[in-house]
PDB file of N, CA and C in Angstrom:
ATOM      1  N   UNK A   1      24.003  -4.105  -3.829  1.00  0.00           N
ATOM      2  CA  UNK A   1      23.220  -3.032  -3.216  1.00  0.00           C
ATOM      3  C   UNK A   1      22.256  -3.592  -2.175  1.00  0.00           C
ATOM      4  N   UNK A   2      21.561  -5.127  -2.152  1.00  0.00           N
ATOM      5  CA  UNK A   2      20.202  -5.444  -1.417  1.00  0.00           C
ATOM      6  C   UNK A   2      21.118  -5.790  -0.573  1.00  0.00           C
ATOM      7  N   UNK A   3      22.254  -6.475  -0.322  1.00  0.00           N
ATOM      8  CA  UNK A   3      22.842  -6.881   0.507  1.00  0.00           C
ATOM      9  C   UNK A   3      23.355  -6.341   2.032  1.00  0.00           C
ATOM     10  N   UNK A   4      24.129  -4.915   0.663  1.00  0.00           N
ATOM     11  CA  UNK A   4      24.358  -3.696   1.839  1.00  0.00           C
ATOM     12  C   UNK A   4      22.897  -3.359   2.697  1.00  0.00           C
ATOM     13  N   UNK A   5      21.970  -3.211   2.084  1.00  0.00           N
ATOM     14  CA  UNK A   5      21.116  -2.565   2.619  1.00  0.00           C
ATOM     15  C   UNK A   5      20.471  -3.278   3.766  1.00  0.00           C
ATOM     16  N   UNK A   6      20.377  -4.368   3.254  1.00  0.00           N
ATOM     17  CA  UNK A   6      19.584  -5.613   4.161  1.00  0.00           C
ATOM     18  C   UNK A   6      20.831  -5.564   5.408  1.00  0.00           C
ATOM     19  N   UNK A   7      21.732  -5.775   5.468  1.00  0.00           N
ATOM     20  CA  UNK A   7      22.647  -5.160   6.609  1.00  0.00           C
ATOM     21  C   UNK A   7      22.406  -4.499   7.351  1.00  0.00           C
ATOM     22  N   UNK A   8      22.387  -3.198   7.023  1.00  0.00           N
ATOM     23  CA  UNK A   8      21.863  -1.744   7.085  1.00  0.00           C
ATOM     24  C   UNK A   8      20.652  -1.514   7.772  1.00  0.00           C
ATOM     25  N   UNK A   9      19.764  -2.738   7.442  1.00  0.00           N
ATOM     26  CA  UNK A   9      17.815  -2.613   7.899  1.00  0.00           C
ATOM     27  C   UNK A   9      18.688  -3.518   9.759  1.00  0.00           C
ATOM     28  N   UNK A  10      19.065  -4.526   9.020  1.00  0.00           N
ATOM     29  CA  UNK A  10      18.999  -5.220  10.161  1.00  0.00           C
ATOM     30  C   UNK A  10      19.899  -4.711  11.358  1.00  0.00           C
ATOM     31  N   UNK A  11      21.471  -4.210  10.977  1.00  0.00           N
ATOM     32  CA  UNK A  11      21.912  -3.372  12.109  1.00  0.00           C
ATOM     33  C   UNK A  11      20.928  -2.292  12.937  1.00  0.00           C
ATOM     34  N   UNK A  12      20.091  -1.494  12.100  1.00  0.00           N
ATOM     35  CA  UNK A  12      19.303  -0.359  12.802  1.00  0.00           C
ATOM     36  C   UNK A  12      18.439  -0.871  13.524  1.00  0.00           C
ATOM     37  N   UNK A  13      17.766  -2.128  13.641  1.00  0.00           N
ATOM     38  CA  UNK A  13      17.237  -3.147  14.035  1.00  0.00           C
ATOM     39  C   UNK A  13      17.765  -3.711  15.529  1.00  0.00           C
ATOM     40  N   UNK A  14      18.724  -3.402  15.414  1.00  0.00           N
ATOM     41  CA  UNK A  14      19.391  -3.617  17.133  1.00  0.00           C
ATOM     42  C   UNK A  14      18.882  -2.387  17.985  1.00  0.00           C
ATOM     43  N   UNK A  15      18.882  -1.621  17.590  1.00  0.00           N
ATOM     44  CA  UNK A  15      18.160  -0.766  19.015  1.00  0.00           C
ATOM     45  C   UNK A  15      16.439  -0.995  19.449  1.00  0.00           C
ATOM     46  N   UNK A  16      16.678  -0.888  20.606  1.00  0.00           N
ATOM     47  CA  UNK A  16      15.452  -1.785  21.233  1.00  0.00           C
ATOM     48  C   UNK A  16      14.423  -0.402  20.838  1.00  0.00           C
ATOM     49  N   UNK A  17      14.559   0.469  20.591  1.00  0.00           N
ATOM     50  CA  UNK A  17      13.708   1.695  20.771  1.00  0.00           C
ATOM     51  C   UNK A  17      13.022   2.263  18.973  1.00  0.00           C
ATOM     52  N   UNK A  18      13.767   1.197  18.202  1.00  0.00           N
ATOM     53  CA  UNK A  18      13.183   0.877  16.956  1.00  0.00           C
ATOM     54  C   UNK A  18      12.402  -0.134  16.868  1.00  0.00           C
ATOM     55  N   UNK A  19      11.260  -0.330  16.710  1.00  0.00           N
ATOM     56  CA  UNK A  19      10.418  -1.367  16.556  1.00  0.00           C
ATOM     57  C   UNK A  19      10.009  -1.544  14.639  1.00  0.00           C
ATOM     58  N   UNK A  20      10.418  -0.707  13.717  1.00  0.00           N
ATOM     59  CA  UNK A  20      10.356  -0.825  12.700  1.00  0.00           C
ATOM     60  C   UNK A  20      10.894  -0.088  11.630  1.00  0.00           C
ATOM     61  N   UNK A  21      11.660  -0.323  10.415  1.00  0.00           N
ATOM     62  CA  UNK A  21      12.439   0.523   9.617  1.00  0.00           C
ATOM     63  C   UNK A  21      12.085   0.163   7.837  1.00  0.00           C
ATOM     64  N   UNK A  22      11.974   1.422   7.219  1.00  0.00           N
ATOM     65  CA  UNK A  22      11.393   1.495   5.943  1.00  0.00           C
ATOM     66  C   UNK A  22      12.296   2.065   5.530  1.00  0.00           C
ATOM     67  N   UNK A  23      13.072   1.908   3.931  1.00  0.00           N
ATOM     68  CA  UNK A  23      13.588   2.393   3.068  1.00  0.00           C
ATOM     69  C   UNK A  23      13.099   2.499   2.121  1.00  0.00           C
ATOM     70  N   UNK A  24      13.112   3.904   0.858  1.00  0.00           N
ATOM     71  CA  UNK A  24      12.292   3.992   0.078  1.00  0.00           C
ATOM     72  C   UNK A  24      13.134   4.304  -1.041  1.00  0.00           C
ATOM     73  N   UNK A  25      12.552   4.471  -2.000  1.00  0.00           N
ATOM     74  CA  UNK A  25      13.243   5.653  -3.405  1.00  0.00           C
ATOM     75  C   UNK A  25      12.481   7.235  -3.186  1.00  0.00           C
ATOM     76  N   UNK A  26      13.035   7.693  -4.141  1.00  0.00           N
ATOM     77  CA  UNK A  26      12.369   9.227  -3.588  1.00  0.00           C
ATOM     78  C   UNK A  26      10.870   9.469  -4.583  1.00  0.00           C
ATOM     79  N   UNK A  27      10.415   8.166  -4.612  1.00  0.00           N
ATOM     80  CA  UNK A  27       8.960   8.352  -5.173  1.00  0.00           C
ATOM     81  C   UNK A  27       8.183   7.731  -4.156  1.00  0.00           C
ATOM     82  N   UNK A  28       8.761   7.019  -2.921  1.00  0.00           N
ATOM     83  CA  UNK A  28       7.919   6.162  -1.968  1.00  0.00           C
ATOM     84  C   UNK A  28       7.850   4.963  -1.934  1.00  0.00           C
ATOM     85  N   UNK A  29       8.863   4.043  -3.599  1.00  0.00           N
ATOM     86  CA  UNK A  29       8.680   2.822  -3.594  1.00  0.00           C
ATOM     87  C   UNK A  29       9.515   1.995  -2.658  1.00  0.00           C
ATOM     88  N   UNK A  30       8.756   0.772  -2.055  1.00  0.00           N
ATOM     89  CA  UNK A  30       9.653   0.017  -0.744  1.00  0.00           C
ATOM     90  C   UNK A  30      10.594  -0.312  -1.554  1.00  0.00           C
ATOM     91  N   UNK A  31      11.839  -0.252  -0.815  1.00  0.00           N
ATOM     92  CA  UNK A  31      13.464  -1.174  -1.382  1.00  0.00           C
ATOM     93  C   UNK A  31      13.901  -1.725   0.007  1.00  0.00           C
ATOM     94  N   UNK A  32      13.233  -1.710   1.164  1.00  0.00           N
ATOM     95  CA  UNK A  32      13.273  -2.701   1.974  1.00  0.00           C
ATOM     96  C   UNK A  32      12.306  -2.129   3.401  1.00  0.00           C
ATOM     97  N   UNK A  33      11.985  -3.135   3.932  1.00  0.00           N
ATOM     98  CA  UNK A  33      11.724  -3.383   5.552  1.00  0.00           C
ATOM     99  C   UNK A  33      11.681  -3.982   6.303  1.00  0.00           C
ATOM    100  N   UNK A  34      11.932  -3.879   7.720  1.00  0.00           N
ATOM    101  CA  UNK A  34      12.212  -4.781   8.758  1.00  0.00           C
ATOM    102  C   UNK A  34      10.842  -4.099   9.753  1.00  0.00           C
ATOM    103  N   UNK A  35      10.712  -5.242  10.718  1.00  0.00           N
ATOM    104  CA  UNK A  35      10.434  -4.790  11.966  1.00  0.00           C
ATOM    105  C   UNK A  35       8.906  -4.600  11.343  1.00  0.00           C
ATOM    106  N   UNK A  36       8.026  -3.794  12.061  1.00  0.00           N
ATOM    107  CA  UNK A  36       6.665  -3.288  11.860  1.00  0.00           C
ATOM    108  C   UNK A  36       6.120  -2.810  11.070  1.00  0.00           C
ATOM    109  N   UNK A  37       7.184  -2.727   9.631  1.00  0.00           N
ATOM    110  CA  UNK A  37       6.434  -2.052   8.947  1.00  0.00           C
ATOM    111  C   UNK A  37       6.304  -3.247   7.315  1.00  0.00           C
ATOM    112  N   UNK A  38       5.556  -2.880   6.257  1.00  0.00           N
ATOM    113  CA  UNK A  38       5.436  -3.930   5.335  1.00  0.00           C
ATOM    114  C   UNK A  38       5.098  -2.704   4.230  1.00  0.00           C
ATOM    115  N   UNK A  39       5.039  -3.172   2.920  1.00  0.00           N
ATOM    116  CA  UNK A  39       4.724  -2.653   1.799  1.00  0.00           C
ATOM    117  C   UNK A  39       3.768  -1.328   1.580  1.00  0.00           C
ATOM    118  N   UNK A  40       2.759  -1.949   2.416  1.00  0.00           N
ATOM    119  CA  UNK A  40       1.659  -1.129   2.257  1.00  0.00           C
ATOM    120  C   UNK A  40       1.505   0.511   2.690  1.00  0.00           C
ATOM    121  N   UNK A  41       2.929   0.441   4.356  1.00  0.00           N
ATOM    122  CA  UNK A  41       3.208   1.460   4.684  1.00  0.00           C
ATOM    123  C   UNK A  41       3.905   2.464   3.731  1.00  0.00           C
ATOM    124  N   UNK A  42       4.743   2.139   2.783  1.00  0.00           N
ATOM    125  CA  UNK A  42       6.105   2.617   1.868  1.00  0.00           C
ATOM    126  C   UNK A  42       5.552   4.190   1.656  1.00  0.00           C
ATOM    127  N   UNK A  43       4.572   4.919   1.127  1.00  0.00           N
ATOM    128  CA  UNK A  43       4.379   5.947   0.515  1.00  0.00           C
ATOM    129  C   UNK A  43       3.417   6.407   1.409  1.00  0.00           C
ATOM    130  N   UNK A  44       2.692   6.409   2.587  1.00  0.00           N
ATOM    131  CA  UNK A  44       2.201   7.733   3.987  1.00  0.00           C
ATOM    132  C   UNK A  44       3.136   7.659   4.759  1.00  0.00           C
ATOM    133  N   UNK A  45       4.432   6.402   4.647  1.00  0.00           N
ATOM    134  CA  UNK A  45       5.687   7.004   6.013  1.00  0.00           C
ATOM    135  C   UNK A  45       6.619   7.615   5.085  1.00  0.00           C
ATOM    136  N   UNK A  46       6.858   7.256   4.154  1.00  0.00           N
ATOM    137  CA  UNK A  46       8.137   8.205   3.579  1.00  0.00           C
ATOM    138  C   UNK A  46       7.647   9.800   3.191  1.00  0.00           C
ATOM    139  N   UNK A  47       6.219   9.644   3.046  1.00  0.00           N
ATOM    140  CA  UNK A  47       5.810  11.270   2.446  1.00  0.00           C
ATOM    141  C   UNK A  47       5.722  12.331   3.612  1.00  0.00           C
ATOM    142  N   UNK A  48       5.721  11.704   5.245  1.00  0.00           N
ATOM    143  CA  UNK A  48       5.509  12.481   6.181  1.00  0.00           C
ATOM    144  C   UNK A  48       6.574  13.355   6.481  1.00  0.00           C
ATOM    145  N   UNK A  49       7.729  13.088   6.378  1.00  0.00           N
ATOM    146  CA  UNK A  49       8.939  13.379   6.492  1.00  0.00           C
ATOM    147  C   UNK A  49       9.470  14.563   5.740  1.00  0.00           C
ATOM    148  N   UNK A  50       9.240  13.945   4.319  1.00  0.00           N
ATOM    149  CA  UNK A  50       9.717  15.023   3.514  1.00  0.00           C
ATOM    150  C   UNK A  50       8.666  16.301   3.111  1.00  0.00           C
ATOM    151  N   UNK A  51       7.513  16.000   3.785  1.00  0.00           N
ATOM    152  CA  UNK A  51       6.210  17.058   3.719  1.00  0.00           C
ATOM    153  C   UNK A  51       6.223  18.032   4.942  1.00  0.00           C
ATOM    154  N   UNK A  52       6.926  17.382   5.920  1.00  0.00           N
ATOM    155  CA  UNK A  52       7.364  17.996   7.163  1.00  0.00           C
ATOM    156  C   UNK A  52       8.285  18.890   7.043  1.00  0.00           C
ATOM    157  N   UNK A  53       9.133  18.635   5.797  1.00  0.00           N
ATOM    158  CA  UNK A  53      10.532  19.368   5.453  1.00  0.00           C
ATOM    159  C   UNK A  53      10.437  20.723   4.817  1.00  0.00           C
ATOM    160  N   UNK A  54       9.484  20.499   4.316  1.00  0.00           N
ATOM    161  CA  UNK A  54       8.877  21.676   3.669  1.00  0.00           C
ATOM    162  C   UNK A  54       8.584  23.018   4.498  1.00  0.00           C
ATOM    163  N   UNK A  55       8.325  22.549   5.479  1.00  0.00           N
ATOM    164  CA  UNK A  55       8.088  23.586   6.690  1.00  0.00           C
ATOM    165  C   UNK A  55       8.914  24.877   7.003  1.00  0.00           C
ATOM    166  N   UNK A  56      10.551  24.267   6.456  1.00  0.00           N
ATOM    167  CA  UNK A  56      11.428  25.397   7.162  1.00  0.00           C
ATOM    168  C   UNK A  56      12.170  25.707   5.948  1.00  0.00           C
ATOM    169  N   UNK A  57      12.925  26.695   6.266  1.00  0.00           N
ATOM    170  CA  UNK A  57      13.804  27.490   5.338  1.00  0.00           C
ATOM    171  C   UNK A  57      15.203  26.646   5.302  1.00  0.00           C
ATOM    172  N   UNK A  58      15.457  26.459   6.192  1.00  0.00           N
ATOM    173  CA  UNK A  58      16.852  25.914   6.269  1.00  0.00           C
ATOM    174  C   UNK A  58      16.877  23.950   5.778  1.00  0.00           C
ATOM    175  N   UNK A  59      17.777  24.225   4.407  1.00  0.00           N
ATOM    176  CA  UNK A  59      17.528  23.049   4.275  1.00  0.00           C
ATOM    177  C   UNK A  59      18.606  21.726   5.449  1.00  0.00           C
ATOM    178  N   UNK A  60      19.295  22.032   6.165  1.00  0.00           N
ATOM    179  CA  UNK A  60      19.904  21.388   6.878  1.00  0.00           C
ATOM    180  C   UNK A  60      18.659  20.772   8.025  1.00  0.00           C
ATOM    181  N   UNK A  61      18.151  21.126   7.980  1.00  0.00           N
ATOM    182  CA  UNK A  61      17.185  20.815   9.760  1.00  0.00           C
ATOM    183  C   UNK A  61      16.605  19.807   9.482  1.00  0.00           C
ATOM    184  N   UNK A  62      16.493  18.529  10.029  1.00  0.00           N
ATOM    185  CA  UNK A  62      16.238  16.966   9.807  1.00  0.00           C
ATOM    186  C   UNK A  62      14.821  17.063  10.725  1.00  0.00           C
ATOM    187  N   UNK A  63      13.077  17.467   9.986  1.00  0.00           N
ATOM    188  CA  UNK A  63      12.283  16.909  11.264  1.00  0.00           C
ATOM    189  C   UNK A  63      12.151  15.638  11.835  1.00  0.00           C
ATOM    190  N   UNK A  64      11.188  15.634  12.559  1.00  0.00           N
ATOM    191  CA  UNK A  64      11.264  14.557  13.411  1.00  0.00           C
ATOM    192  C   UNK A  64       9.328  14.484  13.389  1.00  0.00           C
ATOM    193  N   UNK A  65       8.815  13.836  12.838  1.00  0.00           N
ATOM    194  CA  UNK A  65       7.396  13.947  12.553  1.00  0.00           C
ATOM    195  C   UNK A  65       6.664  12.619  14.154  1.00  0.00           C
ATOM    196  N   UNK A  66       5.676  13.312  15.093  1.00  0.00           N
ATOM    197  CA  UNK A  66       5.815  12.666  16.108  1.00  0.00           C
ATOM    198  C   UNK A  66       4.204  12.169  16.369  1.00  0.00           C
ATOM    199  N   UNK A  67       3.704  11.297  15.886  1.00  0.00           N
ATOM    200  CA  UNK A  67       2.185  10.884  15.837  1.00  0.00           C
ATOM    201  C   UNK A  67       1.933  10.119  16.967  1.00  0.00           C
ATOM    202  N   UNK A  68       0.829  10.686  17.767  1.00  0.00           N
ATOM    203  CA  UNK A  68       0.829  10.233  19.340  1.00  0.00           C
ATOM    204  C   UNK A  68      -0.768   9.546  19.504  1.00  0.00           C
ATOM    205  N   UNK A  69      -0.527   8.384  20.248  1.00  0.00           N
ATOM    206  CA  UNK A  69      -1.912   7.911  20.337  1.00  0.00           C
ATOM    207  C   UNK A  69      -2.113   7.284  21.873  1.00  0.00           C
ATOM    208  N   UNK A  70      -3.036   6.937  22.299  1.00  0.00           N
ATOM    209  CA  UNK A  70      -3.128   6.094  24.103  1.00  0.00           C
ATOM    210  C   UNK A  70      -2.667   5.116  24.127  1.00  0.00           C
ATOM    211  N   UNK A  71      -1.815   4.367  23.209  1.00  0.00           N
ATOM    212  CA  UNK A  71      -0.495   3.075  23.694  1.00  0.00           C
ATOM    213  C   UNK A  71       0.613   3.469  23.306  1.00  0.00           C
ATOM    214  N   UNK A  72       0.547   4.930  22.806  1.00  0.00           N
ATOM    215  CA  UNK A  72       2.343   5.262  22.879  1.00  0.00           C
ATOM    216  C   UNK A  72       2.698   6.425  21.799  1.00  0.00           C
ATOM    217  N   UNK A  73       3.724   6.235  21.514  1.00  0.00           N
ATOM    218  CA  UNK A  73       3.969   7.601  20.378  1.00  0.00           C
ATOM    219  C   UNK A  73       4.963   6.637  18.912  1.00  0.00           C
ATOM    220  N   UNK A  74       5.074   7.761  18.247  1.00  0.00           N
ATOM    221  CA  UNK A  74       5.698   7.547  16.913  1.00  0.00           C
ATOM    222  C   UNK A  74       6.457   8.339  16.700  1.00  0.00           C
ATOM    223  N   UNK A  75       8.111   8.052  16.228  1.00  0.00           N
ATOM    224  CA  UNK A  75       8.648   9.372  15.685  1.00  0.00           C
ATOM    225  C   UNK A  75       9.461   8.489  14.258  1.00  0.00           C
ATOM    226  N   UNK A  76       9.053   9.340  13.198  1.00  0.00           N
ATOM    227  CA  UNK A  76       9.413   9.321  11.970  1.00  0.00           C
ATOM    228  C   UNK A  76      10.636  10.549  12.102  1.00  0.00           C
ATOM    229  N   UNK A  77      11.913   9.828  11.671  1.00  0.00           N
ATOM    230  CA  UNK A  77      12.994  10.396  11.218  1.00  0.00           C
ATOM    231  C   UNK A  77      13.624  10.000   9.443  1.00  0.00           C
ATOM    232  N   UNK A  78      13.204  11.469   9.150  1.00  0.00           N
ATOM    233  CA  UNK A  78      14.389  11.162   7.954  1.00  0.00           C
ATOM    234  C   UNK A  78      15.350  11.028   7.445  1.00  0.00           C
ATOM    235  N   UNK A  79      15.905   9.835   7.182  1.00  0.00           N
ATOM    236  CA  UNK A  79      17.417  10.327   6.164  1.00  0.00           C
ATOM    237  C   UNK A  79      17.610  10.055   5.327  1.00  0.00           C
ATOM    238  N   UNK A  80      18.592   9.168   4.799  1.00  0.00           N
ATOM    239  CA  UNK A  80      19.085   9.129   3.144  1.00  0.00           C
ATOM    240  C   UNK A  80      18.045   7.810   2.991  1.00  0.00           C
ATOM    241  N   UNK A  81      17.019   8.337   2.831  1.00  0.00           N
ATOM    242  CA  UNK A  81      15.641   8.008   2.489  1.00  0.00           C
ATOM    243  C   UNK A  81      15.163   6.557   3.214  1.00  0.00           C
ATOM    244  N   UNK A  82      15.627   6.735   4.597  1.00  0.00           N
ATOM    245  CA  UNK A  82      15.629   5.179   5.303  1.00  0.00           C
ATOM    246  C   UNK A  82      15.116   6.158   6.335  1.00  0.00           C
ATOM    247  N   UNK A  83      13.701   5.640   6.850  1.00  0.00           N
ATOM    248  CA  UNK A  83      12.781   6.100   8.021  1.00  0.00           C
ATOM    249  C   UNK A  83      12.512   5.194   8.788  1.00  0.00           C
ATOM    250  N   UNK A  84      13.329   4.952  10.100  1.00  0.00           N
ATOM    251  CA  UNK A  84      13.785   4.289  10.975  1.00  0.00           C
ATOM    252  C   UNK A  84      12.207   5.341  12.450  1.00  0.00           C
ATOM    253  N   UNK A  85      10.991   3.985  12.222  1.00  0.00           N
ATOM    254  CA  UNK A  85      10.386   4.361  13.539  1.00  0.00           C
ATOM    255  C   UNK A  85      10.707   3.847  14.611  1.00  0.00           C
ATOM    256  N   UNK A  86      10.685   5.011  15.762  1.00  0.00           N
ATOM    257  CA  UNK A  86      11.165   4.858  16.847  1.00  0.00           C
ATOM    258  C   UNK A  86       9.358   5.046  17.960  1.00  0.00           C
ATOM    259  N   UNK A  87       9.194   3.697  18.733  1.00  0.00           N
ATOM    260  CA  UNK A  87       7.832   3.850  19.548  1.00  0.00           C
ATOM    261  C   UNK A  87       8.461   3.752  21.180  1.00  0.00           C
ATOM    262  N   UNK A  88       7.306   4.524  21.540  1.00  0.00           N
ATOM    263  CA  UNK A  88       7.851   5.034  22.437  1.00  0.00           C
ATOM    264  C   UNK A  88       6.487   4.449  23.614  1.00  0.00           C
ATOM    265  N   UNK A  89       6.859   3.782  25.191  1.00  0.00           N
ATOM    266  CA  UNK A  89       5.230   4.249  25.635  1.00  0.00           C
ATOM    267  C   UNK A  89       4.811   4.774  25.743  1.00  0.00           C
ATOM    268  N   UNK A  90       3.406   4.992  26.092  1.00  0.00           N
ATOM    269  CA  UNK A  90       2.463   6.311  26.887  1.00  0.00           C
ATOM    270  C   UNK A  90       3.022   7.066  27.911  1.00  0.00           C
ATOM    271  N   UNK A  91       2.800   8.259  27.785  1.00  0.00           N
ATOM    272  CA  UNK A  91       3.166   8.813  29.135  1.00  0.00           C
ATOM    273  C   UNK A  91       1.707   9.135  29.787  1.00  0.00           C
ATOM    274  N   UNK A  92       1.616   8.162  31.366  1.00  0.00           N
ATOM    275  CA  UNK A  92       0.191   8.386  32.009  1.00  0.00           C
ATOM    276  C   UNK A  92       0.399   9.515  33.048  1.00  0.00           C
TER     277      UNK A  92
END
């Protein structure tokens, strides 16, 4: 299973427009990360997602949670519980 996954972190890891990727269990505990993110993140990035989800009726609709600051943006995507951030620059 760590093997696949560690694969898995590191393939998603090739796109230049990921700077960091978290996998969780569905309580928030880390089962891996690459890139920018570390332990400490595991349970305020995985909870944004699925708190975001809550929002709509339709359970098919995947948000996209987008936290913006003056060196750039954030987008938290969910899936099969691997939240792959994507940073983006500023727009001046």
């Amino acid at each position: 299973f760590f093997i696949g996954l560690t694969l898995n972190l590191e393939d998603k890891m090739k796109n230049p427009s990921i700077v960091g990727i978290l996998c969780t269990d569905s309580q928030g505990l880390n089962l891996g990360c690459k890139g920018s993110l570390s332990d400490e993140h595991a349970g305020v990035i995985s909870i944004l997602p699925q708190q975001a989800a809550r929002l709509t009726l339709d359970p098919t609709d995947v948000p996209v949670v987008c936290l913006e600051a003056d060196s750039g943006h954030v987008h938290l995507l969910n899936g099969v519980h691997m939240t792959p951030l994507k940073q983006m620059p500023a727009v001046t």
